[in-house]
Protein backbone atom coordinates (compact mmCIF):
# COMPACT_ATOMS: atom_id res chain seq x y z
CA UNK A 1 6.89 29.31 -29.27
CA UNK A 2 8.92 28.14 -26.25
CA UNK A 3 11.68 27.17 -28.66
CA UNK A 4 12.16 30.85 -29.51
CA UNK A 5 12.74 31.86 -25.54
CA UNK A 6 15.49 29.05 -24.77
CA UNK A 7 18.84 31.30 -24.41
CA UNK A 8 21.00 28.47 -24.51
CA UNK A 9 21.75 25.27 -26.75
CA UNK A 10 20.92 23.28 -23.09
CA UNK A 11 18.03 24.64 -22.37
CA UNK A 12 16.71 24.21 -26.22
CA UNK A 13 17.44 20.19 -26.11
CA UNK A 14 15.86 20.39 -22.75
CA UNK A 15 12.64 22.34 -23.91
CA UNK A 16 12.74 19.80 -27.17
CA UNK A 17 12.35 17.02 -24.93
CA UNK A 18 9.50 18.01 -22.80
CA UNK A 19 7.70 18.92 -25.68
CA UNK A 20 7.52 15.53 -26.62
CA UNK A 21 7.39 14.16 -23.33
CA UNK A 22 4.34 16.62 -23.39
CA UNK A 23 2.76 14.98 -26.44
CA UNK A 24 3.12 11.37 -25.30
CA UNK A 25 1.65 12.14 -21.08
CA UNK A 26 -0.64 14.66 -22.26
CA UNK A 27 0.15 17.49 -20.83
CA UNK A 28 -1.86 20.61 -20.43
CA UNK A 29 -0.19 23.46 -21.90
CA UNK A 30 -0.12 25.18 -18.57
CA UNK A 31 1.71 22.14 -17.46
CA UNK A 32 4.03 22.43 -20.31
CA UNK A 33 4.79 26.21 -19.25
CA UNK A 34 5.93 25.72 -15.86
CA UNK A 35 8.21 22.90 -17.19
CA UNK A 36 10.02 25.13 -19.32
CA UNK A 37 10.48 27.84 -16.64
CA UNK A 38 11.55 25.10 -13.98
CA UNK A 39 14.15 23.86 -16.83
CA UNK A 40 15.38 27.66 -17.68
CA UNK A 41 15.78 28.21 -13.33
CA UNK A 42 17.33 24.80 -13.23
CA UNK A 43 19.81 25.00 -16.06
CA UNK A 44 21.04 28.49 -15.36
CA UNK A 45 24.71 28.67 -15.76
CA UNK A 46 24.63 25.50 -16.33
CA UNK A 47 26.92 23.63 -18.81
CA UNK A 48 25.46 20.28 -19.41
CA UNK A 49 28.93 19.01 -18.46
CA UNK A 50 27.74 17.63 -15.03
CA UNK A 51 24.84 16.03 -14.17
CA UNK A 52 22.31 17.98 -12.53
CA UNK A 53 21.93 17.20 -8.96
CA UNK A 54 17.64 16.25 -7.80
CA UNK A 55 17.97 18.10 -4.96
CA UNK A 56 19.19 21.29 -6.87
CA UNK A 57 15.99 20.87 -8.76
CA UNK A 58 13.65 20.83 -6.02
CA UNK A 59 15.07 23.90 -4.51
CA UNK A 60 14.86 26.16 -7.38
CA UNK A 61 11.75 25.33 -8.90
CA UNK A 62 8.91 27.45 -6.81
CA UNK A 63 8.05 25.23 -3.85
CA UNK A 64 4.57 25.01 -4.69
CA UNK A 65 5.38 23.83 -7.92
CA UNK A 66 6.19 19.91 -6.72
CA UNK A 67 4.43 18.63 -9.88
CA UNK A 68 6.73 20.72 -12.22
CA UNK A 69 9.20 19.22 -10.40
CA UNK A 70 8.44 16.55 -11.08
CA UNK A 71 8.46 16.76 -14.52
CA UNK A 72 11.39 18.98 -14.78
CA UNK A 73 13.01 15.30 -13.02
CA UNK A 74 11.34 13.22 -15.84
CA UNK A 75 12.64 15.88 -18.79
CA UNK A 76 16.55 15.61 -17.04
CA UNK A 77 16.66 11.75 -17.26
CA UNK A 78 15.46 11.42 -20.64
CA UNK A 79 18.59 13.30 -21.47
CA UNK A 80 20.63 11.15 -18.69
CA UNK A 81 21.30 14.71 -16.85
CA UNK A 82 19.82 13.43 -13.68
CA UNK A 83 21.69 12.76 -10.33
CA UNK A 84 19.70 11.89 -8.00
CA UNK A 85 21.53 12.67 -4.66
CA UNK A 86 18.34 12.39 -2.14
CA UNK A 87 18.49 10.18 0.76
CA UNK A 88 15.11 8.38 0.89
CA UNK A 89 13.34 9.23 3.93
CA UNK A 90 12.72 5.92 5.03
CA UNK A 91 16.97 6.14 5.84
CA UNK A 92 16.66 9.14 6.97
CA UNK A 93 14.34 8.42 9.30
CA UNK A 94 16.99 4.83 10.38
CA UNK A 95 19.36 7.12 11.15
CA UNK A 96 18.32 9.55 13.16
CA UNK A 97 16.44 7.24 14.84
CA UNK A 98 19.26 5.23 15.90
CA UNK A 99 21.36 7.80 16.47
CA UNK A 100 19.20 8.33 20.12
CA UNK A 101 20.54 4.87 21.00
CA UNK A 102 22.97 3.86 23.30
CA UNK A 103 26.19 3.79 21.76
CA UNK A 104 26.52 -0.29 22.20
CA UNK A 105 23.59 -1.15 20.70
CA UNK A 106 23.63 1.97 17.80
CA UNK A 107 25.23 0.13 14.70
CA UNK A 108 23.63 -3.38 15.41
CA UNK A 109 20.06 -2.07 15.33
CA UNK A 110 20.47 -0.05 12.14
CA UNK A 111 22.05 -2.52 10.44
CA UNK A 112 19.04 -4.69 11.23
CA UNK A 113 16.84 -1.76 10.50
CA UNK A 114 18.71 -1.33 6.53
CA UNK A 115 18.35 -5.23 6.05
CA UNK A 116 14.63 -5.47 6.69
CA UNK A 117 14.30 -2.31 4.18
CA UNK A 118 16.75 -3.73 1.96
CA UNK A 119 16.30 -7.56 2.23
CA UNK A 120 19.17 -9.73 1.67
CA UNK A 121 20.05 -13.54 0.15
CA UNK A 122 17.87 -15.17 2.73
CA UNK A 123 15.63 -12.53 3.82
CA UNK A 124 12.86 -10.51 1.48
CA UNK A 125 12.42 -6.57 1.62
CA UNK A 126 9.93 -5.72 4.11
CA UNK A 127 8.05 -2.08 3.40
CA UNK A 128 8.98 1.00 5.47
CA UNK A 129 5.39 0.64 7.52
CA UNK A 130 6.76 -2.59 8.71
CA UNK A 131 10.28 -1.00 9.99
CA UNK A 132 8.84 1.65 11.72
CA UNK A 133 6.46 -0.65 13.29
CA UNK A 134 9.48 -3.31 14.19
CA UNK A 135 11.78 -0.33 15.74
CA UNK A 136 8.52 0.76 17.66
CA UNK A 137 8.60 -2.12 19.51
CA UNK A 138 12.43 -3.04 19.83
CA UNK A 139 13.25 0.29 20.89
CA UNK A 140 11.76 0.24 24.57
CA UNK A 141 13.41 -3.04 24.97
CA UNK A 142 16.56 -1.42 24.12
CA UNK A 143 15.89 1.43 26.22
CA UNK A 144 15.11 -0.19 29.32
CA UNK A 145 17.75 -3.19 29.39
CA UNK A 146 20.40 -0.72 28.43
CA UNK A 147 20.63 0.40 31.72
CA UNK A 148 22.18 -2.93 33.27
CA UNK A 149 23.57 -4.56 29.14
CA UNK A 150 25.88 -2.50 27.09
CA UNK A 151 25.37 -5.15 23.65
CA UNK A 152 22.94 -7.17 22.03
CA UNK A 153 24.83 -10.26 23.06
CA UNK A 154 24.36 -10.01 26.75
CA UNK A 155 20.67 -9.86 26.41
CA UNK A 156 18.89 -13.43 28.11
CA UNK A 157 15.86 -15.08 27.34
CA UNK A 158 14.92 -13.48 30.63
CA UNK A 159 15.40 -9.88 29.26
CA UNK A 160 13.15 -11.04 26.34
CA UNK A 161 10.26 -13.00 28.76
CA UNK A 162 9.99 -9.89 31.00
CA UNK A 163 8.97 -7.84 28.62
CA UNK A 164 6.65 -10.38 26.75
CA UNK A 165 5.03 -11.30 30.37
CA UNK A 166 2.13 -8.50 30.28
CA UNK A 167 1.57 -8.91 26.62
CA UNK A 168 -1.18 -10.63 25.33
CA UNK A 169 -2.99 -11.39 21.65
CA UNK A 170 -1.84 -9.60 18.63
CA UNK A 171 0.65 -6.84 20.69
CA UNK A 172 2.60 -10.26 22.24
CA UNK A 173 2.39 -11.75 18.83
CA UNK A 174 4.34 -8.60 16.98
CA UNK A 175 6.58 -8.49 19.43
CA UNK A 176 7.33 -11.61 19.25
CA UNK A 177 7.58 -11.24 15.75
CA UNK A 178 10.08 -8.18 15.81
CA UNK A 179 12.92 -9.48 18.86
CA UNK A 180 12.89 -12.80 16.32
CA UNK A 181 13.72 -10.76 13.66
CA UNK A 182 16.47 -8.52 15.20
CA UNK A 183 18.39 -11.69 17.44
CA UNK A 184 18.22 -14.04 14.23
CA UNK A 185 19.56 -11.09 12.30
CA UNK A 186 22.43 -10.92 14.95
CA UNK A 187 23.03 -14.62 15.40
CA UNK A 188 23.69 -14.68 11.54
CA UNK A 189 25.83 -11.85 11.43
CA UNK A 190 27.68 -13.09 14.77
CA UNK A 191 26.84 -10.51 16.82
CA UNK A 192 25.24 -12.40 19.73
CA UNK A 193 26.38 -16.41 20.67
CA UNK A 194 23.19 -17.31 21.27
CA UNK A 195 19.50 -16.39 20.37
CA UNK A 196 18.00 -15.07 23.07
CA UNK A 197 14.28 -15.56 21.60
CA UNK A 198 15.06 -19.19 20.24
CA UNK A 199 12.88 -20.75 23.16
CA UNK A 200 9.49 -18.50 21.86
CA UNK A 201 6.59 -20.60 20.85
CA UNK A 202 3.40 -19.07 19.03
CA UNK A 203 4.45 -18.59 15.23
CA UNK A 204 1.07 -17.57 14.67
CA UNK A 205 -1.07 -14.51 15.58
CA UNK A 206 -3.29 -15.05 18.06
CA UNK A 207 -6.74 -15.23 15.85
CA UNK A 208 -9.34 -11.93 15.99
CA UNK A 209 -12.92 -12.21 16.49
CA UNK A 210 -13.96 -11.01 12.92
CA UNK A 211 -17.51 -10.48 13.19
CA UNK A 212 -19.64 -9.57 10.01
CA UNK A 213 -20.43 -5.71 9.70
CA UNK A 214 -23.38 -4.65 10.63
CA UNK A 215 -26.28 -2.89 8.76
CA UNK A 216 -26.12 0.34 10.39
CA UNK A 217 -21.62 0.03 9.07
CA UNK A 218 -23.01 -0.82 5.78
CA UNK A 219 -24.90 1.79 5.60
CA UNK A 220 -22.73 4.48 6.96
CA UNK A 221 -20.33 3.03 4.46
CA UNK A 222 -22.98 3.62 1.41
CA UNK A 223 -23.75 7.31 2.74
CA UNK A 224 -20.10 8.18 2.82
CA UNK A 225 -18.99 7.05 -0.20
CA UNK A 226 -20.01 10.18 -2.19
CA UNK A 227 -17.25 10.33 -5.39
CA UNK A 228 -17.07 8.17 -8.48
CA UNK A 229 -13.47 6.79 -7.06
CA UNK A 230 -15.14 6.31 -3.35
CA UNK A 231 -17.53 4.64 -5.27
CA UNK A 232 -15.54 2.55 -7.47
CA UNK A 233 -12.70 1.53 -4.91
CA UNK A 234 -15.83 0.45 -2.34
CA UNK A 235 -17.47 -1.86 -5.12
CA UNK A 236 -13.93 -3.23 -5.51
CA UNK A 237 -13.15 -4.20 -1.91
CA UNK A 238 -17.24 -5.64 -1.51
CA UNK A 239 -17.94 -7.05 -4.18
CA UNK A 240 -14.17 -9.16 -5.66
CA UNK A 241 -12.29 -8.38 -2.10
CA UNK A 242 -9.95 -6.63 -4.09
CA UNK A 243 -6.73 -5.37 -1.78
CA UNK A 244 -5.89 -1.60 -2.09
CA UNK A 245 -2.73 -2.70 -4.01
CA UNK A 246 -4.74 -4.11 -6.96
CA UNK A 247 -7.10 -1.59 -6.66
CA UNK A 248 -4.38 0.95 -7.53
CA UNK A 249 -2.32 -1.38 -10.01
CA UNK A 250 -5.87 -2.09 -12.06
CA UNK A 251 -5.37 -0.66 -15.64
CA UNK A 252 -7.45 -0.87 -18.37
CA UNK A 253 -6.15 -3.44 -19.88
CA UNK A 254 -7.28 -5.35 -17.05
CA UNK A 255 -11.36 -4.38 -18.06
CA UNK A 256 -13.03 -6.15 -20.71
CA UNK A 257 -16.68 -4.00 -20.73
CA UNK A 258 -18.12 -6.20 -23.79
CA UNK A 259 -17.25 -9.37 -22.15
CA UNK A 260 -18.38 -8.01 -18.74
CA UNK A 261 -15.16 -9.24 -17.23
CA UNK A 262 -12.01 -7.98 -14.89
CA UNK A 263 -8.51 -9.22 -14.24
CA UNK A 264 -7.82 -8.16 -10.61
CA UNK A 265 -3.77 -9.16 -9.20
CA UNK A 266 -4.12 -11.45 -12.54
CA UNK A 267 -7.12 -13.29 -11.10
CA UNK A 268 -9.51 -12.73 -14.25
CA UNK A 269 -13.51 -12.89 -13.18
CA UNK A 270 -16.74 -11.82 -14.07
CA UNK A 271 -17.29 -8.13 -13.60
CA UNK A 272 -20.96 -7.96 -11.91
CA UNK A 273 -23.49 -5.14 -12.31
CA UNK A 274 -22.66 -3.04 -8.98
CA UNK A 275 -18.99 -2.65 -9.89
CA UNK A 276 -19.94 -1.96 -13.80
CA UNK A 277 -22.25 0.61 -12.87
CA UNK A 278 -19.37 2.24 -10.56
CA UNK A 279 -16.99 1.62 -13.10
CA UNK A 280 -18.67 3.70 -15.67
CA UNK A 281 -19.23 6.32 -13.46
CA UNK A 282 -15.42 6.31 -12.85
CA UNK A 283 -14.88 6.20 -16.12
CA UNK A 284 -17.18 8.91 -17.52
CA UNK A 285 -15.45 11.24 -14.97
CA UNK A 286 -11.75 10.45 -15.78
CA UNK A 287 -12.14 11.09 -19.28
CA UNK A 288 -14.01 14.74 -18.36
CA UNK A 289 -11.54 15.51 -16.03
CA UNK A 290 -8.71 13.98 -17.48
CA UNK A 291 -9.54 13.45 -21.15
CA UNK A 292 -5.24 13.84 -22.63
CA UNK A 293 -3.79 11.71 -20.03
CA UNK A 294 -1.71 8.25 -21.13
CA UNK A 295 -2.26 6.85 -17.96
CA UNK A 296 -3.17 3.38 -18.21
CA UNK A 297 -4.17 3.16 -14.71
CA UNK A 298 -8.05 3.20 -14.13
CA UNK A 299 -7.13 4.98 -11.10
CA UNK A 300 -5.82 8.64 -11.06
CA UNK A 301 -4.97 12.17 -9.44
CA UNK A 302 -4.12 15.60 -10.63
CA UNK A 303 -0.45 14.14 -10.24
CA UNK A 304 -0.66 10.53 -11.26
CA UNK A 305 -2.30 11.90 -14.71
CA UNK A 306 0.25 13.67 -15.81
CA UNK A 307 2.76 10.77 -15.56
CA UNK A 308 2.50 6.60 -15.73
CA UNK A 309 2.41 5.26 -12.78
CA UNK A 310 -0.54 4.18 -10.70
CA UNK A 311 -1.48 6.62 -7.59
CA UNK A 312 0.58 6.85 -4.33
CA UNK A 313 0.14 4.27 -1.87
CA UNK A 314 -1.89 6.49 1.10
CA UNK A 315 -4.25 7.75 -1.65
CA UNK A 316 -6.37 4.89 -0.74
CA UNK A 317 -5.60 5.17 3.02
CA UNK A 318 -7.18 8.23 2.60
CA UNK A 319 -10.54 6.64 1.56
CA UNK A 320 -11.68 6.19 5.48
CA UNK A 321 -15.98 5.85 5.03
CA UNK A 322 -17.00 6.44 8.99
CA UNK A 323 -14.12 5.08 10.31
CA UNK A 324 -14.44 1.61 8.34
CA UNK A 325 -11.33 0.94 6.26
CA UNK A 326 -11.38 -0.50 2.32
CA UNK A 327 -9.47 -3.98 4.19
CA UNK A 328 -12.41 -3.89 6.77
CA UNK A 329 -14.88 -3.96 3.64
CA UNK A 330 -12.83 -6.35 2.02
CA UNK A 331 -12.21 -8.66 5.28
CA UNK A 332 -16.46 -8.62 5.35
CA UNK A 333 -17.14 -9.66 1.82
CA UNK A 334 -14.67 -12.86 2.52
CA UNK A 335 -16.33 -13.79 6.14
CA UNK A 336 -20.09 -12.99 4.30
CA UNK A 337 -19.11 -15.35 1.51
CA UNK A 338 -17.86 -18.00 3.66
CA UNK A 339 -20.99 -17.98 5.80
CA UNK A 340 -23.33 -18.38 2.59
CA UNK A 341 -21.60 -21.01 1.37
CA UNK A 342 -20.90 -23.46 4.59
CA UNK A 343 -17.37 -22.14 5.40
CA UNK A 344 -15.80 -23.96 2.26
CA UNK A 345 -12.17 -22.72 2.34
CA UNK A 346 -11.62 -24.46 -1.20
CA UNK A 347 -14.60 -22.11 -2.61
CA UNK A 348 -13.12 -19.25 -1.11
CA UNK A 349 -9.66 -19.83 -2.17
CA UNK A 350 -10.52 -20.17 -5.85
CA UNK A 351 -13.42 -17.56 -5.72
CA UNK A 352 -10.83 -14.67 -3.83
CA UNK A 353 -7.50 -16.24 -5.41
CA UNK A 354 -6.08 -16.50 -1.50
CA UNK A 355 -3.63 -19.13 -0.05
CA UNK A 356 -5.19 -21.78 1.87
CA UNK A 357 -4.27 -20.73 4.79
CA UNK A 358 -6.21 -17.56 5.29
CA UNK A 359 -9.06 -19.29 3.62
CA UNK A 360 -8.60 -21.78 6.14
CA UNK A 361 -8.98 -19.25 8.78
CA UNK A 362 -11.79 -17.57 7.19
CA UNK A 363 -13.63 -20.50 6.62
CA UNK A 364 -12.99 -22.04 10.88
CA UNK A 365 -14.02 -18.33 11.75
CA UNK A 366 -17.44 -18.64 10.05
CA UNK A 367 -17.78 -21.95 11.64
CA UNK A 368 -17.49 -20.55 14.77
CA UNK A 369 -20.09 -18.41 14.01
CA UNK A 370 -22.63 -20.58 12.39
CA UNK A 371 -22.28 -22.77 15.31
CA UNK A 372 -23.79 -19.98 17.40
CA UNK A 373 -27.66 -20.44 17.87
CA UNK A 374 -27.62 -16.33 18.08
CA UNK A 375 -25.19 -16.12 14.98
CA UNK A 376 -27.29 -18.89 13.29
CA UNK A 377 -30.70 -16.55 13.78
CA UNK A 378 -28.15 -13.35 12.48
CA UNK A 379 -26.98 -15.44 9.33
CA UNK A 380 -30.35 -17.34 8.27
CA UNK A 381 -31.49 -14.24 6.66
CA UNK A 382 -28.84 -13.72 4.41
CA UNK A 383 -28.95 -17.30 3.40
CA UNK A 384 -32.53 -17.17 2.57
CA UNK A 385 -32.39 -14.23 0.55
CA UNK A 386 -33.41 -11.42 2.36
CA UNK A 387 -29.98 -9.98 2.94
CA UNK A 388 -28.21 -8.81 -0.59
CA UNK A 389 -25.49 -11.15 -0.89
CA UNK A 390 -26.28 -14.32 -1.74
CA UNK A 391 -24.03 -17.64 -2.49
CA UNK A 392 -22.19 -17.33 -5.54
CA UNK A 393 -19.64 -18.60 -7.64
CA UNK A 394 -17.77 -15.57 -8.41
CA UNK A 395 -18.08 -12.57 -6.45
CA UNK A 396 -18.49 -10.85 -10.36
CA UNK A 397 -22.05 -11.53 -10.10
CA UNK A 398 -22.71 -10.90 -6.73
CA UNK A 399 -24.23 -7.21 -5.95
CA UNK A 400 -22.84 -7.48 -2.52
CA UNK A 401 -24.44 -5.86 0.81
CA UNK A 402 -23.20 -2.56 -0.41
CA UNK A 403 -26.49 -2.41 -3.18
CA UNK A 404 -27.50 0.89 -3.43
């Protein structure tokens, strides 16, 4: 049927191919329809000569219409008729930031700013979140010195100790962490003779008083979580600490029902009854909701269904129970484990599949509590039982404190 509308041989081979595209992502048909009449706006006077240009898509498909966008994107590179000529906002966002810098330290600072995004030989890509947070706490520096230093290579390790002076804990510790960062970036690249923050001491952050949730949290956590994904992503982080990352990469590949057992960030363990029963629920509603999709992801949207790819990173963010966070949740089913079972960091590391480091930390900070007479009198119930969450050896078969 939407054969017989195309007006053009472009616009047919285009139509052709989100028809199948349509068949393999299970598209609705309504889906289908506003595909087609993105592709006949998009391809109007069009000669299939050039590619077409992304941002030319967005801005004649209806603005409302960002999923048929979307799709219209997906139909123009299967026929390699895609440029995309966006700017990712993450750059954006570098340059106009450092364009409100003084001139002498403008093109030093985002040329730091596109390495930590980028990475390079001897330095990993770090995610946009962590540049923003890094320029948050450079730029005052800048700021405020550039009124008596006109370049990165006149600032002193007595620049970099005033401003450190009133900070203390975790906001010292970052900032220490970012002026590293930027004056080993410029010693490297021979902007600056000599590092100004060479002299710093503290590598690590100062440690935070984690402190078990309490019952009224847990609670407040149980009463908010009202959806079959609230549901399912809570179970998740309480029960196997799962991270939100491999919460959202989790396919279903990765769930064996018959053999009651789950492969979380390729660390395969028993799947216990709490997350089952939330699993199922999950399940039951994806397939009502979503019953054509091709997504292998347990995890999807409205958007995410109609493509492959697992859902966007803030749609766990958005998953805020009372204020309490899925890595709060996760962070507690750690600390609770390590308190059951003596503050073992080897138990924790193969139980959680985490380095031995933070299972090292884990395990000292449950010392410290269990060495408490009033943390002692808090913990013994839990050890004897009459808290939820007892000692295990896999978090699979532990119902957590989250047991409805």
């Amino acid at each position: 049927m939407l054969l017989r509308r195309c007006d053009s041989p472009l616009l047919r081979a285009a139509t052709g191919h989100a028809i199948d595209l349509a068949e393999a992502r299970g598209w609705s048909a309504a889906t289908l329809t506003g595909v087609f009449y993105g592709l006949k706006a998009v391809l109007e006077g069009h000669s299939g000569g050039e590619p077409v240009p992304l941002m030319q898509v967005r801005q004649r498909v209806r603005p409302r219409s960002h999923s048929s966008a979307t799709r219209i994107a997906e139909v123009l590179t299967e026929m390699e008729l895609l440029h995309d000529d966006t700017t990712a906002a993450i750059r954006a966002w570098i340059g106009h930031s450092t364009s409100e810098l003084p001139a002498g330290f403008r093109g030093d600072i985002h040329a730091w700013l596109t390495v930590l995004l980028d990475g390079d030989a001897r330095t990993r890509p770090r995610s946009p979140a962590t540049v923003r947070v890094h320029f948050s706490i450079v730029r005052p520096f800048i700021e405020h010195r550039a009124a008596t230093r006109s370049h990165l290579r006149e600032i002193t390790c007595g620049d970099v100790d005033a401003v450190l002076s009133p900070l203390r804990g975790h906001r010292r510790y970052n900032a220490i962490t970012a002026l590293r960062s930027l004056f080993r970036f410029a010693k490297r690249r021979g902007l600056t003779f000599a590092d100004p923050t060479a002299h710093l001491s503290g590598g690590r952050a100062a440690e935070r008083t984690l402190l078990p949730m309490t019952a009224e949290q847990i609670r407040a956590v149980q009463q908010a979580a009202v959806t079959p994904a609230q549901r399912l992503a809570i179970a998740l982080a309480a029960v196997h600490a799962a991270r939100p990352k491999a919460i959202r990469d989790l396919t279903l590949d990765d769930i064996d029902l018959p053999s009651r057992r789950i492969t979380l960030a390729g660390h395969p363990q028993p799947l216990g009854q709490l997350t089952r029963t939330a699993l199922l629920a999950w399940l039951g509603h994806r397939h009502a909701t979503w019953p054509h999709t091709t997504n292998r992801h347990v995890l999807v949207t409205r958007i995410s269904a109609l493509g492959t790819g697992p859902v966007s990173a803030d749609y766990l963010d958005k998953h805020q129970l009372r204020g309490i966070s899925l890595d709060r949740i996760r962070r507690d089913r750690i600390l609770h484990e390590a308190l059951a079972t003596g503050a073992d960091p080897l138990h924790l590391s193969l139980v959680f599949n985490i380095d031995h480091t933070t299972a090292m930390a884990y395990a000292n900070t449950a010392r410290n509590l269990l060495s408490s007479p009033a943390e002692q009198a808090l913990s013994r119930p839990a050890r004897n039982g009459h808290e939820s969450t007892p000692s295990t050896k896999s978090p699979g078969a532990d119902g957590g404190r989250y047991r409805r």
